[in-house]
Protein backbone atom coordinates (compact mmCIF):
# COMPACT_ATOMS: atom_id res chain seq x y z
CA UNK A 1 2.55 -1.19 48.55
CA UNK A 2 1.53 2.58 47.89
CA UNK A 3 4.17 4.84 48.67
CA UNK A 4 2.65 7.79 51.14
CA UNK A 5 2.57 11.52 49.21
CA UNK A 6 4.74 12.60 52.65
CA UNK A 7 7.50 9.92 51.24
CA UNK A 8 7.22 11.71 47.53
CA UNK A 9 7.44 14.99 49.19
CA UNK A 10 10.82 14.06 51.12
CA UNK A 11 12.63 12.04 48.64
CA UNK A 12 11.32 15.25 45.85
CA UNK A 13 12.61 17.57 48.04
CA UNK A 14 16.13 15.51 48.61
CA UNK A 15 16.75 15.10 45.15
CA UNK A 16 15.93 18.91 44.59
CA UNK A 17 18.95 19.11 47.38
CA UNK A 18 21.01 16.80 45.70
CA UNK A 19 20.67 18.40 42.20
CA UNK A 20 21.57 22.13 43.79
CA UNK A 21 24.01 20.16 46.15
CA UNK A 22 22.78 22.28 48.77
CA UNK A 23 20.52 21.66 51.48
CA UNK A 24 17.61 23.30 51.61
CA UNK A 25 15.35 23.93 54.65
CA UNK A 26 11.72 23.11 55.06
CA UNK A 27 11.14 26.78 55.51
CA UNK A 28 12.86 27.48 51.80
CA UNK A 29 10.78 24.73 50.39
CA UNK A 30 7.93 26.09 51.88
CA UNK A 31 8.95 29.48 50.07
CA UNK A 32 9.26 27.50 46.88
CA UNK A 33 5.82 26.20 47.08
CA UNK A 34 4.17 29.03 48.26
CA UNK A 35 3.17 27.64 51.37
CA UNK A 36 3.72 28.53 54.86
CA UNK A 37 6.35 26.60 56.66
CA UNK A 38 3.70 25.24 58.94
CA UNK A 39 1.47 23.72 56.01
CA UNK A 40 4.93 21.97 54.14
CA UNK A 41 5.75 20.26 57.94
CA UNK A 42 2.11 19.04 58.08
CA UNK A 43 2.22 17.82 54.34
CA UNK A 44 5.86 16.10 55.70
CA UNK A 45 4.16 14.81 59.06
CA UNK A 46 0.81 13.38 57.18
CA UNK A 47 -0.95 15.64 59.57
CA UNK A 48 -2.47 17.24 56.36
CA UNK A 49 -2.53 16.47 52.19
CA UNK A 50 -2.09 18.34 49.77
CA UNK A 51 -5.20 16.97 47.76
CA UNK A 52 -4.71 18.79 44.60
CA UNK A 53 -0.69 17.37 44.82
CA UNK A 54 -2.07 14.14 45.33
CA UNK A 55 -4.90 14.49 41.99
CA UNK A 56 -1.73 15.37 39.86
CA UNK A 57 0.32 12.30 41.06
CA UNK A 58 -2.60 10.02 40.39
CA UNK A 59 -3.15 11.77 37.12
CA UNK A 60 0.75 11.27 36.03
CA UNK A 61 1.01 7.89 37.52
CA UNK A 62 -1.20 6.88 34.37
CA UNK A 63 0.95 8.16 32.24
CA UNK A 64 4.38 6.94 30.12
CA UNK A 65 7.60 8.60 31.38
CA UNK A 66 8.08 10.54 28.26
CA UNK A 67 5.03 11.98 28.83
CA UNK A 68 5.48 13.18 32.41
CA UNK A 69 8.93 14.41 30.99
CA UNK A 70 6.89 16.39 28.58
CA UNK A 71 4.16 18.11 31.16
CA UNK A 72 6.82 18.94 34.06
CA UNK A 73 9.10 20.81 31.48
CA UNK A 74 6.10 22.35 29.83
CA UNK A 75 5.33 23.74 33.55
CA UNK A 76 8.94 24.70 34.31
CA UNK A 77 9.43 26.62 30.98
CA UNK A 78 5.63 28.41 32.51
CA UNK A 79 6.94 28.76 35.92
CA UNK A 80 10.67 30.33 34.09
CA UNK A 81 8.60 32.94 32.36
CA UNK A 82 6.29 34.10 35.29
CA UNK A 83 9.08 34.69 37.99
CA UNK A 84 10.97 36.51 35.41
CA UNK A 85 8.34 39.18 34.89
C-alpha cells in the first residue's frame, strides 16, 4: 500500500516536533516552508499536492538510505548558509 504525501507531511512534521520537543503549529510550518498557512492545510487535507514534493519523494524513494542521508544534509548545510546571510 502507498502511503499518501498528506501522511509523509504529518508524520515529517511530528517528528520535526518531536526532535525540537515542541509543538509546532501548522501556521509555523507553513512559515518554514514558505507557504501560506492555507496551502500547508490543503497539502494536510489532500485538497491540493505539492507536485514538486511529491517528484523529490519519488526521486529519493529510488535511492539507498545513505544516499538520501547524503542529499538532505547537503540541502540543510545550503539552507544553514542562506538564512544566515
Amino acid at each position: 500500500m502507498k502511503m499518501k504525501l498528506a501522511h509523509v507531511l504529518y508524520k515529517i512534521h511530528k517528528l520535526i516536533e518531536a526532535k525540537e520537543l515542541q509543538s509546532i503549529t501548522q501556521k509555523e510550518m507553513a512559515r518554514r516552508l514558505s507557504v501560506s498557512e492555507r496551502t500547508y492545510i490543503e497539502w494536510l487535507r489532500e485538497t491540493n499536492e505539492p507536485i514538486a514534493m511529491k517528484a523529490i519523494l519519488d526521486m529519493l524513494s529510488q535511492l539507498n538510505d545513505d544516499d538520501i542521508v547524503r542529499i538532505v544534509r547537503t540541502w540543510g548545510k545550503q539552507l544553514e548558509k542562506t538564512s544566515s546571510h
